[in-house]
PDB file of N, CA and C in Angstrom:
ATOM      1  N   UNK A   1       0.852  -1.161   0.000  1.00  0.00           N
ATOM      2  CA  UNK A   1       0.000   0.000   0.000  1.00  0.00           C
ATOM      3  C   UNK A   1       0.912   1.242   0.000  1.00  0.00           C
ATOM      4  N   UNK A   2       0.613   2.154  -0.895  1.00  0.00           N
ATOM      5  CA  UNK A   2       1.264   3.395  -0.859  1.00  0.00           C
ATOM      6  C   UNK A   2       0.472   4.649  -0.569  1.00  0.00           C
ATOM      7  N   UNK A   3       0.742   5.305   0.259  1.00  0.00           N
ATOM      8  CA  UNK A   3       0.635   6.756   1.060  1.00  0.00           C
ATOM      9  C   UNK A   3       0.650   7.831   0.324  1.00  0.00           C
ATOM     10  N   UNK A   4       0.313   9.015  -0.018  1.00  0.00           N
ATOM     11  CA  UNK A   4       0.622   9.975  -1.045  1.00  0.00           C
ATOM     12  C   UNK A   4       1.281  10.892  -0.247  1.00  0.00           C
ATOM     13  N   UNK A   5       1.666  11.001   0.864  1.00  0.00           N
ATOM     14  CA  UNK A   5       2.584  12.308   1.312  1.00  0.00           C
ATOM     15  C   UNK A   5       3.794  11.673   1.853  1.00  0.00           C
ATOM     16  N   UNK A   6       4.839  12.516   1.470  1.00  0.00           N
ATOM     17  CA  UNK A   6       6.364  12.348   1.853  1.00  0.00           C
ATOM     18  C   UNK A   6       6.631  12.346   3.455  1.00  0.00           C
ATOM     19  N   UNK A   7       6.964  10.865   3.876  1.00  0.00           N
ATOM     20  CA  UNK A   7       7.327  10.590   5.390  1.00  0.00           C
ATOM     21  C   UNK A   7       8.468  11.902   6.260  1.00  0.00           C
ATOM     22  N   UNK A   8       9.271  12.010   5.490  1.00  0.00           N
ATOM     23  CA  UNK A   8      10.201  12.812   5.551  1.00  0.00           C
ATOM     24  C   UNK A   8      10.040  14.120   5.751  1.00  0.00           C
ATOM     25  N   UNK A   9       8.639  14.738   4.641  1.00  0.00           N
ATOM     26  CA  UNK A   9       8.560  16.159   5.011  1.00  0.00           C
ATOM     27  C   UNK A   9       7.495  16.439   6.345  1.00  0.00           C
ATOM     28  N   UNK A  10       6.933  15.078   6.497  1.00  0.00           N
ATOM     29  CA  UNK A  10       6.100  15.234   7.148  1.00  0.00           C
ATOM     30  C   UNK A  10       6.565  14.848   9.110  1.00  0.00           C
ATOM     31  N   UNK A  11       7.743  14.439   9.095  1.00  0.00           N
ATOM     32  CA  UNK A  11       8.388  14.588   9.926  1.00  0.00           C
ATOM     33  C   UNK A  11       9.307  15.561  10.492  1.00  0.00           C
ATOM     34  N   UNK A  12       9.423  15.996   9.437  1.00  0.00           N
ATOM     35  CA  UNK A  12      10.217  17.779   9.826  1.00  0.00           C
ATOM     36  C   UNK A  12       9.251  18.770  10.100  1.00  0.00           C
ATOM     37  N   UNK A  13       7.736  18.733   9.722  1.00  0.00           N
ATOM     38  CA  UNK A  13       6.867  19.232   9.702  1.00  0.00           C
ATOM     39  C   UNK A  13       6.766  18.958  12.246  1.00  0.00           C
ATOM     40  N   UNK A  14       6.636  17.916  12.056  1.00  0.00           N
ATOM     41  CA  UNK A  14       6.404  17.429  13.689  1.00  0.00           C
ATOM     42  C   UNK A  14       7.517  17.912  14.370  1.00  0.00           C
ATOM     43  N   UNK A  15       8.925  17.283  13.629  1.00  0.00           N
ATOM     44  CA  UNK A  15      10.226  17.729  14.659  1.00  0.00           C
ATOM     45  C   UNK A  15      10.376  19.496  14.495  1.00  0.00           C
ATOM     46  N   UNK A  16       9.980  20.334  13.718  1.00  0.00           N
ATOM     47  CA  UNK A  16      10.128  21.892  13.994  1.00  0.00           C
ATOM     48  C   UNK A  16       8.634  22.095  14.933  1.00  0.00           C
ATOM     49  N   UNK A  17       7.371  21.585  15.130  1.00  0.00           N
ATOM     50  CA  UNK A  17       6.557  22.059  15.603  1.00  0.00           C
ATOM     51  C   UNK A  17       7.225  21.945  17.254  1.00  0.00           C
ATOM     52  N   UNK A  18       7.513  20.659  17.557  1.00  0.00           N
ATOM     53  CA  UNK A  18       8.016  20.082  18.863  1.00  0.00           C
ATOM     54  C   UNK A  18       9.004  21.117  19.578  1.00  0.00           C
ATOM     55  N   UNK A  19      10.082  21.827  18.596  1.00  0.00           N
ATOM     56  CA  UNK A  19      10.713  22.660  19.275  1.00  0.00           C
ATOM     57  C   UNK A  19      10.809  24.108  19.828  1.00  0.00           C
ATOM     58  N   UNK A  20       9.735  24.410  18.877  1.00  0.00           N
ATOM     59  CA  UNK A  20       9.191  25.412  18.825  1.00  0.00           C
ATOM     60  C   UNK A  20       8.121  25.627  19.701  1.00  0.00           C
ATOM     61  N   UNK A  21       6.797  24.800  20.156  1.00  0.00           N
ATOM     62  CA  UNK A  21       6.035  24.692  20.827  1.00  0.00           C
ATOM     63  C   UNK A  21       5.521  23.410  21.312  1.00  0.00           C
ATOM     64  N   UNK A  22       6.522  22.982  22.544  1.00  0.00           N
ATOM     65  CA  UNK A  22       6.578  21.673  23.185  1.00  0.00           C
ATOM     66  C   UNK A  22       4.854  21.511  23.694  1.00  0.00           C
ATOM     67  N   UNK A  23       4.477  22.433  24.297  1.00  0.00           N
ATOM     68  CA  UNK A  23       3.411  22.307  24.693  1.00  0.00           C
ATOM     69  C   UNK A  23       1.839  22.581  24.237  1.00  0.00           C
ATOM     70  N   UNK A  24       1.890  22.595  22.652  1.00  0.00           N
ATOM     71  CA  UNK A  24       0.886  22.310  21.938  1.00  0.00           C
ATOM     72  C   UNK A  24       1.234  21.602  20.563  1.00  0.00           C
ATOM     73  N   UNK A  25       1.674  19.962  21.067  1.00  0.00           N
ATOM     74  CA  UNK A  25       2.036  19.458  20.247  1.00  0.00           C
ATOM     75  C   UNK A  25       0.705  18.452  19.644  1.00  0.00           C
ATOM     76  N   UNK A  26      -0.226  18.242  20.761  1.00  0.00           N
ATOM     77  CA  UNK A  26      -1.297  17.682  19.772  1.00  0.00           C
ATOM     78  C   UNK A  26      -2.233  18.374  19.093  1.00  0.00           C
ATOM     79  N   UNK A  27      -2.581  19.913  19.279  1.00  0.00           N
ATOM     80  CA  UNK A  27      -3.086  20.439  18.212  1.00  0.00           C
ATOM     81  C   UNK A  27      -2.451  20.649  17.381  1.00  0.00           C
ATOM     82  N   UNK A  28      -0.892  20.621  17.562  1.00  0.00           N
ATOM     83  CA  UNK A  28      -0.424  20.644  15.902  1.00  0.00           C
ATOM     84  C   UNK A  28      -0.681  19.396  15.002  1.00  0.00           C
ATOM     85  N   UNK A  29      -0.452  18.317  16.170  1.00  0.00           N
ATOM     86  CA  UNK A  29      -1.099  17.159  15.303  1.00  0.00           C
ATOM     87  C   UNK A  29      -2.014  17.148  14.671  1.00  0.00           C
ATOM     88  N   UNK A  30      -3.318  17.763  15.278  1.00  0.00           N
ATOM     89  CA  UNK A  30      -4.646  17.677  14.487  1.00  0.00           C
ATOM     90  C   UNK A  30      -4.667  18.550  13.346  1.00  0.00           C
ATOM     91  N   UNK A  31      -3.890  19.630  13.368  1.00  0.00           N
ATOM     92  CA  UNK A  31      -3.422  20.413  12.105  1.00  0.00           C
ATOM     93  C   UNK A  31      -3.010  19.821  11.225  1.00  0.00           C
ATOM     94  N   UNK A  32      -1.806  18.811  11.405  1.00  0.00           N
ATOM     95  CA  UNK A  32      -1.034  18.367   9.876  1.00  0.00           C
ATOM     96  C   UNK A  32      -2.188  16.949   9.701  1.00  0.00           C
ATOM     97  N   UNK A  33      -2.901  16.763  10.140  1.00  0.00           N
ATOM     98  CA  UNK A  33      -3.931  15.786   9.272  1.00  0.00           C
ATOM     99  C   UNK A  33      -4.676  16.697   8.399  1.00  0.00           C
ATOM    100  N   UNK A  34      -4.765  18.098   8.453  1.00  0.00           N
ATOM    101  CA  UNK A  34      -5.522  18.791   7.387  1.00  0.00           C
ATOM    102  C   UNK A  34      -4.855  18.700   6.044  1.00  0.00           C
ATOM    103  N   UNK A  35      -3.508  18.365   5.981  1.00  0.00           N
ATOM    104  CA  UNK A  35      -2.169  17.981   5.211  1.00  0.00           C
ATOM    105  C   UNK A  35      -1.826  16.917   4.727  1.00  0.00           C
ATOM    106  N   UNK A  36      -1.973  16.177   5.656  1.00  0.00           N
ATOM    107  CA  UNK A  36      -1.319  14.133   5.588  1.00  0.00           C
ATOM    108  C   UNK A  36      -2.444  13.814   5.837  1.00  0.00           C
ATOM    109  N   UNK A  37      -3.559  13.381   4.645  1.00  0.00           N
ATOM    110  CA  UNK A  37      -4.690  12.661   4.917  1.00  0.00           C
ATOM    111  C   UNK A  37      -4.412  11.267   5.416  1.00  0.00           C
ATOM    112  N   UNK A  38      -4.893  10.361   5.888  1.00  0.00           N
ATOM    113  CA  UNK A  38      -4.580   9.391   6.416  1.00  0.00           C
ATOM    114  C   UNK A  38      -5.629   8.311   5.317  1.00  0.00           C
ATOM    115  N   UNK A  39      -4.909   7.195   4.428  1.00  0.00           N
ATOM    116  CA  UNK A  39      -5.321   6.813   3.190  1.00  0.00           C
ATOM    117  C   UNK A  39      -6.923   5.816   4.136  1.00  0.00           C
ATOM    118  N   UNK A  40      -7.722   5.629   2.982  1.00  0.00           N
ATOM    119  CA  UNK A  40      -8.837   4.542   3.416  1.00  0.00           C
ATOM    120  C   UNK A  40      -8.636   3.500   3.205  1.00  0.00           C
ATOM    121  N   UNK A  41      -7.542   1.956   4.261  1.00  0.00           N
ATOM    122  CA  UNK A  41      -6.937   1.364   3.308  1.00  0.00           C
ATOM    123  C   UNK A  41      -7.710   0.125   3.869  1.00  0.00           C
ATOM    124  N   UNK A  42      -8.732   0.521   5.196  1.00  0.00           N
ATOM    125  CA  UNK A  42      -9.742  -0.566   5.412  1.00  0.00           C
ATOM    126  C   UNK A  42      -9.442  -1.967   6.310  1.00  0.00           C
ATOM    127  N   UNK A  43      -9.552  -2.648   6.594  1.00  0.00           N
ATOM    128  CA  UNK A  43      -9.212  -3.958   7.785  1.00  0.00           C
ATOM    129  C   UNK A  43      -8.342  -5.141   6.277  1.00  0.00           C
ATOM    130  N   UNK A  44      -7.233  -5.257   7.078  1.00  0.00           N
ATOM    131  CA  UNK A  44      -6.130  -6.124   6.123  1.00  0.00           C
ATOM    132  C   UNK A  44      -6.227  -7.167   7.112  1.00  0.00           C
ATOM    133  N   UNK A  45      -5.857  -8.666   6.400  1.00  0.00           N
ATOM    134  CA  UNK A  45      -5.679  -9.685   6.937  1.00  0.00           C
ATOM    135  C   UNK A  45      -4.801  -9.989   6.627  1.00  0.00           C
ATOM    136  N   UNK A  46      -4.122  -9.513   5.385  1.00  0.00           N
ATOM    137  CA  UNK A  46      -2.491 -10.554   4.538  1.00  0.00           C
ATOM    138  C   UNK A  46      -1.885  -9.538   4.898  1.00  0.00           C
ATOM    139  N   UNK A  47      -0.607 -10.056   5.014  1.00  0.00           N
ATOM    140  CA  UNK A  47       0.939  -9.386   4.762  1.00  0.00           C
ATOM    141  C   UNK A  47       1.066  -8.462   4.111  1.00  0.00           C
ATOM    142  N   UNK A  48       1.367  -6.727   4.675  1.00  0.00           N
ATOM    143  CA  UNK A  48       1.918  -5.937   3.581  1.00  0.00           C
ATOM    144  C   UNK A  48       2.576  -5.011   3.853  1.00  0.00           C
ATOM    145  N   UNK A  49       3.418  -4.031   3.120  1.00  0.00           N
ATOM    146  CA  UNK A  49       4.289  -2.850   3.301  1.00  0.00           C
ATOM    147  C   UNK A  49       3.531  -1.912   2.790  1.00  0.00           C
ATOM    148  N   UNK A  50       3.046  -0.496   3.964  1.00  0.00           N
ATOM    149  CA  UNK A  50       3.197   0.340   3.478  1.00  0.00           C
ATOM    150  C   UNK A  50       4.231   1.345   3.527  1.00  0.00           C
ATOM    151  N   UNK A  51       4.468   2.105   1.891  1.00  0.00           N
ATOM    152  CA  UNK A  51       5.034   2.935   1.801  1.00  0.00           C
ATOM    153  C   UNK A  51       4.976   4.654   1.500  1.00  0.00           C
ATOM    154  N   UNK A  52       5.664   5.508   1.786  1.00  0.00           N
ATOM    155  CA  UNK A  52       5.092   6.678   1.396  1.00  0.00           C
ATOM    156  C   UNK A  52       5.181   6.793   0.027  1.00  0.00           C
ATOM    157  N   UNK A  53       5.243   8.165  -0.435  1.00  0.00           N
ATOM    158  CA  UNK A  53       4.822   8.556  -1.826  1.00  0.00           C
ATOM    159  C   UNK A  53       6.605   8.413  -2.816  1.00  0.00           C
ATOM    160  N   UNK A  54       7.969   8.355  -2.057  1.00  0.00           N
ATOM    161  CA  UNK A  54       8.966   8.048  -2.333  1.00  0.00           C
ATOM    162  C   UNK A  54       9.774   6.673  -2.473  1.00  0.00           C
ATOM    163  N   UNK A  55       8.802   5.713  -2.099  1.00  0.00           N
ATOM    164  CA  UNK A  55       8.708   4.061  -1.970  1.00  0.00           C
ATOM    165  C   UNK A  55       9.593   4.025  -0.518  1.00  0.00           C
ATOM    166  N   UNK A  56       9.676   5.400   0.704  1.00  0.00           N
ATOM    167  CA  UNK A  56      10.052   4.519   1.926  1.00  0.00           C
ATOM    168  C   UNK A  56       9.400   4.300   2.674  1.00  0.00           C
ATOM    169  N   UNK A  57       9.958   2.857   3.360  1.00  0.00           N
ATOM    170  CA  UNK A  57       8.799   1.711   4.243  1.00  0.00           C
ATOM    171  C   UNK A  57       8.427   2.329   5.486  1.00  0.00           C
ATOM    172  N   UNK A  58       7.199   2.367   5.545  1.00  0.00           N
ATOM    173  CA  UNK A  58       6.897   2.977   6.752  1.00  0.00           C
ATOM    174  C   UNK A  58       6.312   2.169   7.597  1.00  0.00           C
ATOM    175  N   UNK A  59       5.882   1.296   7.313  1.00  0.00           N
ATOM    176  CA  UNK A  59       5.901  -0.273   8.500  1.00  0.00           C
ATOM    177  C   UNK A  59       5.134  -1.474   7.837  1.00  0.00           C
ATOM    178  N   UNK A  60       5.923  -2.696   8.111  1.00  0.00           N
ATOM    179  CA  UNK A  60       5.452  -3.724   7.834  1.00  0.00           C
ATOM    180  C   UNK A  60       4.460  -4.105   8.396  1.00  0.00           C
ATOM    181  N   UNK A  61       3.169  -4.474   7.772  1.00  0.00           N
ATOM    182  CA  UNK A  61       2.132  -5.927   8.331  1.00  0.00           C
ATOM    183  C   UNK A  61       2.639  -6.658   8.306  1.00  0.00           C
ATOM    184  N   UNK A  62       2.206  -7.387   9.399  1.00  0.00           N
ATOM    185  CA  UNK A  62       2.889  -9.478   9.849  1.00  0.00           C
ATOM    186  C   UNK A  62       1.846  -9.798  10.317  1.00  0.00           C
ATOM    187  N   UNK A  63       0.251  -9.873  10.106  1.00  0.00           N
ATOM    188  CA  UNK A  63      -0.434 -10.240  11.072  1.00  0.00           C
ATOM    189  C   UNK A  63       0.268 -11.745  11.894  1.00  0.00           C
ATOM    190  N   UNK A  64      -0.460 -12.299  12.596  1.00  0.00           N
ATOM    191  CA  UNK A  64       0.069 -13.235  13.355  1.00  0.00           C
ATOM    192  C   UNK A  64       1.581 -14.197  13.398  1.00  0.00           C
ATOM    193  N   UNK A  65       2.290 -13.455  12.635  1.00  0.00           N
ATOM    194  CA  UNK A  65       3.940 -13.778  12.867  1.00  0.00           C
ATOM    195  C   UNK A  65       4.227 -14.283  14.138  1.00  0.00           C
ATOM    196  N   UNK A  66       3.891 -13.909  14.912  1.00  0.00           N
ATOM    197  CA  UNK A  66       4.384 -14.381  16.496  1.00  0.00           C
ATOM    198  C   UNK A  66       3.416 -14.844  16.826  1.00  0.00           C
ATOM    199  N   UNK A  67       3.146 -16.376  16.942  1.00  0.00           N
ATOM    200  CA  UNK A  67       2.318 -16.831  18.289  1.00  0.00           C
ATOM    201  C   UNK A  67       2.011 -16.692  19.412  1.00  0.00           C
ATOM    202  N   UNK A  68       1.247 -16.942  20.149  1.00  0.00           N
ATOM    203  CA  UNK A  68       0.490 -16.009  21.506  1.00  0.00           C
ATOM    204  C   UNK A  68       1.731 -16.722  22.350  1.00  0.00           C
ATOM    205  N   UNK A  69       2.073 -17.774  22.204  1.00  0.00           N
ATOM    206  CA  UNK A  69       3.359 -18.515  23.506  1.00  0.00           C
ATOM    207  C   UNK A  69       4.412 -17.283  23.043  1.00  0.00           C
ATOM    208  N   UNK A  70       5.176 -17.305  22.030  1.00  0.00           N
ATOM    209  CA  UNK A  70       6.222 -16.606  21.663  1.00  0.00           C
ATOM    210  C   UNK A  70       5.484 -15.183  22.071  1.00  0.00           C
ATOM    211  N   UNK A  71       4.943 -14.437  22.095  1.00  0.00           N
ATOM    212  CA  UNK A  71       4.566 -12.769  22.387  1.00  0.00           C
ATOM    213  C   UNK A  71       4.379 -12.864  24.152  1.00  0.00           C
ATOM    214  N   UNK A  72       3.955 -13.985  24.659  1.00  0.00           N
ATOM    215  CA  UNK A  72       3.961 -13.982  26.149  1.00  0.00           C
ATOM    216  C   UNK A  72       5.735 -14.308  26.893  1.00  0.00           C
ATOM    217  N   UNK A  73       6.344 -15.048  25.658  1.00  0.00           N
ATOM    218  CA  UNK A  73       7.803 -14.979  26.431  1.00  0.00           C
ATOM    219  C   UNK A  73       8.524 -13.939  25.756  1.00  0.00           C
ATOM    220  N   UNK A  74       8.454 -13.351  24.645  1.00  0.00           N
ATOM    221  CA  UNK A  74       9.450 -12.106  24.836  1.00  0.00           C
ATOM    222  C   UNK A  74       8.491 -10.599  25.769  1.00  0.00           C
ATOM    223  N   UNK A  75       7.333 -10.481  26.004  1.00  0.00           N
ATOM    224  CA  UNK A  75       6.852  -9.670  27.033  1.00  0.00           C
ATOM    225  C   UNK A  75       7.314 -10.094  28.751  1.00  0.00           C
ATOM    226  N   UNK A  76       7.255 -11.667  28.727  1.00  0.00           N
ATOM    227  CA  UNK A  76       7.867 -11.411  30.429  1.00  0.00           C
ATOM    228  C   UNK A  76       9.111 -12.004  30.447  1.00  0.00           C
ATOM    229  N   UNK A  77      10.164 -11.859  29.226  1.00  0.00           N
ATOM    230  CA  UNK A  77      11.567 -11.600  29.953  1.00  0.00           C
ATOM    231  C   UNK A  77      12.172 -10.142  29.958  1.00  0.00           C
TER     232      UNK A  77
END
């Protein structure tokens, strides 16, 4: 799945708001969604990468990759 806005600008967009005004950082959030629509990509069950609008990965799907035993022993060591 691909994203139409650049991860990159849209992170410099957050890291200058943050320094500038630490303490209204979630209305800036609700601001840059007027910007970075967030795509309609709906309930996934298979495996997938989305990427932004430059093909970089901005996080893998794995649904059930880890079994419930394996997610209970790397949480309690």
């Amino acid at each position: 799945m691909r994203v139409s806005f650049d991860v990159e600008h849209y992170s410099e967009h957050i890291r200058n708001f943050q320094l500038k005004h630490h303490d209204q950082v979630s209305k800036e959030l609700e601001n840059l969604s007027k910007f970075y629509m967030p795509e309609n990509g709906g309930a996934h069950k298979e495996p997938m990468v989305v990427v932004d609008c430059h093909g970089w990965i901005l996080l893998w799907y794995l649904p059930e990759v880890l079994s419930t035993a394996r997610l209970v022993r790397v949480h309690s060591s």
